[in-house]
Every structure is written in C-alpha cells, then in structure tokens.
Protein backbone atom coordinates (compact mmCIF):
# COMPACT_ATOMS: atom_id res chain seq x y z
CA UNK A 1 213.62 164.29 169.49
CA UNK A 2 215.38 162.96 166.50
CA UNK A 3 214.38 163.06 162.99
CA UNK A 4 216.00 161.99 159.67
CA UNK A 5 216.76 164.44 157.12
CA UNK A 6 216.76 163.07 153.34
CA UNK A 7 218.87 165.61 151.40
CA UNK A 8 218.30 166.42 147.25
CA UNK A 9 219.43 167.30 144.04
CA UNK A 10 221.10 170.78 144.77
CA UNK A 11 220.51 170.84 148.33
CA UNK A 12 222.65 167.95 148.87
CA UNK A 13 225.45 169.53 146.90
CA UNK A 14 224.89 172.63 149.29
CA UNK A 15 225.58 170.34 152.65
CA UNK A 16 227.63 167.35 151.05
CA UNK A 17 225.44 164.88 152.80
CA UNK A 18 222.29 162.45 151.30
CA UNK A 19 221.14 162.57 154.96
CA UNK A 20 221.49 163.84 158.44
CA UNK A 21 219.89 163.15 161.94
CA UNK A 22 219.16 166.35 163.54
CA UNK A 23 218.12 166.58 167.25
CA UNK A 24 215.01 168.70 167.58
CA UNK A 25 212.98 170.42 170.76
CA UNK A 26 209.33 168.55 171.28
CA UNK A 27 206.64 170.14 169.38
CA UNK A 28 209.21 171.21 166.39
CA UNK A 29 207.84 172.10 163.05
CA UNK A 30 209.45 172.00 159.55
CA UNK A 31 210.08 175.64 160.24
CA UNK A 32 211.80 174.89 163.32
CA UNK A 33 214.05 172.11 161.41
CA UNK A 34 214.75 174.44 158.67
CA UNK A 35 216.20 177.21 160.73
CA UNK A 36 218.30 174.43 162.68
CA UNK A 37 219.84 173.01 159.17
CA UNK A 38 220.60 177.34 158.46
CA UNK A 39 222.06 177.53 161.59
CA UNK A 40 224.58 174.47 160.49
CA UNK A 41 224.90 174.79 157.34
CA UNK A 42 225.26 178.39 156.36
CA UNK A 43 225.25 177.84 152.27
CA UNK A 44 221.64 176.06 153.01
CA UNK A 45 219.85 178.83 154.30
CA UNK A 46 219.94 180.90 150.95
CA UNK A 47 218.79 177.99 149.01
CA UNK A 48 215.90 177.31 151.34
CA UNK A 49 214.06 180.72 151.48
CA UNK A 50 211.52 181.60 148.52
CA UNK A 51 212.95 179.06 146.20
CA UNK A 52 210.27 176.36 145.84
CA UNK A 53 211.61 173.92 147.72
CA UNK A 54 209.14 171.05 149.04
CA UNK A 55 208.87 169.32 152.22
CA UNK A 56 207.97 165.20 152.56
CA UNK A 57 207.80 163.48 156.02
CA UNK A 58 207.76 159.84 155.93
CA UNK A 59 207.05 160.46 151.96
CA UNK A 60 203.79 162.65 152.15
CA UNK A 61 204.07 166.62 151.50
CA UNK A 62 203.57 168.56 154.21
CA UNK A 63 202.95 172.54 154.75
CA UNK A 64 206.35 174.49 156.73
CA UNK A 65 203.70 174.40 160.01
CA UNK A 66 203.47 170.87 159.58
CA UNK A 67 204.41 168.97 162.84
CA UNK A 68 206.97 166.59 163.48
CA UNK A 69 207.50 163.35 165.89
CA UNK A 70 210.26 161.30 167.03
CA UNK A 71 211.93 159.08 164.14
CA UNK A 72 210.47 161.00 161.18
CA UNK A 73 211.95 161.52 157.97
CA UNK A 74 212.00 164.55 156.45
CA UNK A 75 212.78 164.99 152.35
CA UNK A 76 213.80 168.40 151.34
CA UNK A 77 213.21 168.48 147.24
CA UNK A 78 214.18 171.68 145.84
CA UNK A 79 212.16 172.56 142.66
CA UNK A 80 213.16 170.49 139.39
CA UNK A 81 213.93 172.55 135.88
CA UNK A 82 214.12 171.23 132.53
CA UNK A 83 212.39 171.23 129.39
C-alpha cells in the first residue's frame, strides 16, 4: 500500500523533501513506516528515536501502533522550542 508522508520543521531539513510516498506491506503501522523512512534516509533515524516527535494521519494524532490504510497521510512534527 501507499501512503503520503508530510515532512516538518527539522525533519524536512534532515530528508530535503516536504513529502514522500512510501510503499508499505498491508497491515503496516507507524512503527513499520518509521523504520522504512531510517532505512532511506539514514540522517532521519537519529532524529526520530526518543526525541518527541508526533505522528498525524489524515490530521489526527495517532500512537506509533497506530494502523495505517491505503492513501493515508502521515505528518511527522518533531517537537517545537521557543520561549
């Protein structure tokens, strides 16, 4: 299945891309897509573990485990500082 990946902030900077379409196996997870965006991107894998980062498919958070189908998008935000 294929799914849309929405790139942010400095995750984007990390790949170079606002989006990709990544080809997933049926029954794939956000876990699953993460560790298929390490494997092709191997700055984005660093970034991704323990740092915050939130997950949206088709704009409504989701948990890692969360599922995903055919023609989703998927928004990676990574935490925002400031102050």
């Amino acid at each position: 299945m294929m799914v849309r990946v929405r790139f942010f902030a400095s995750l984007r900077e990390a790949v170079g891309l606002e989006q990709e379409d990544v080809k997933l196996p049926p029954g794939a997870t956000i876990k699953t897509l993460l560790q298929t965006l390490a494997r092709a991107h191997p700055g984005l894998g660093a970034l991704l573990e323990g740092r915050g980062v939130r997950f949206a498919v088709n704009r409504c958070y989701v948990p890692p485990d969360a599922g995903l189908q055919e023609g989703d998008e998927v928004a990676l935000v990574p935490p925002v500082g400031g102050g």
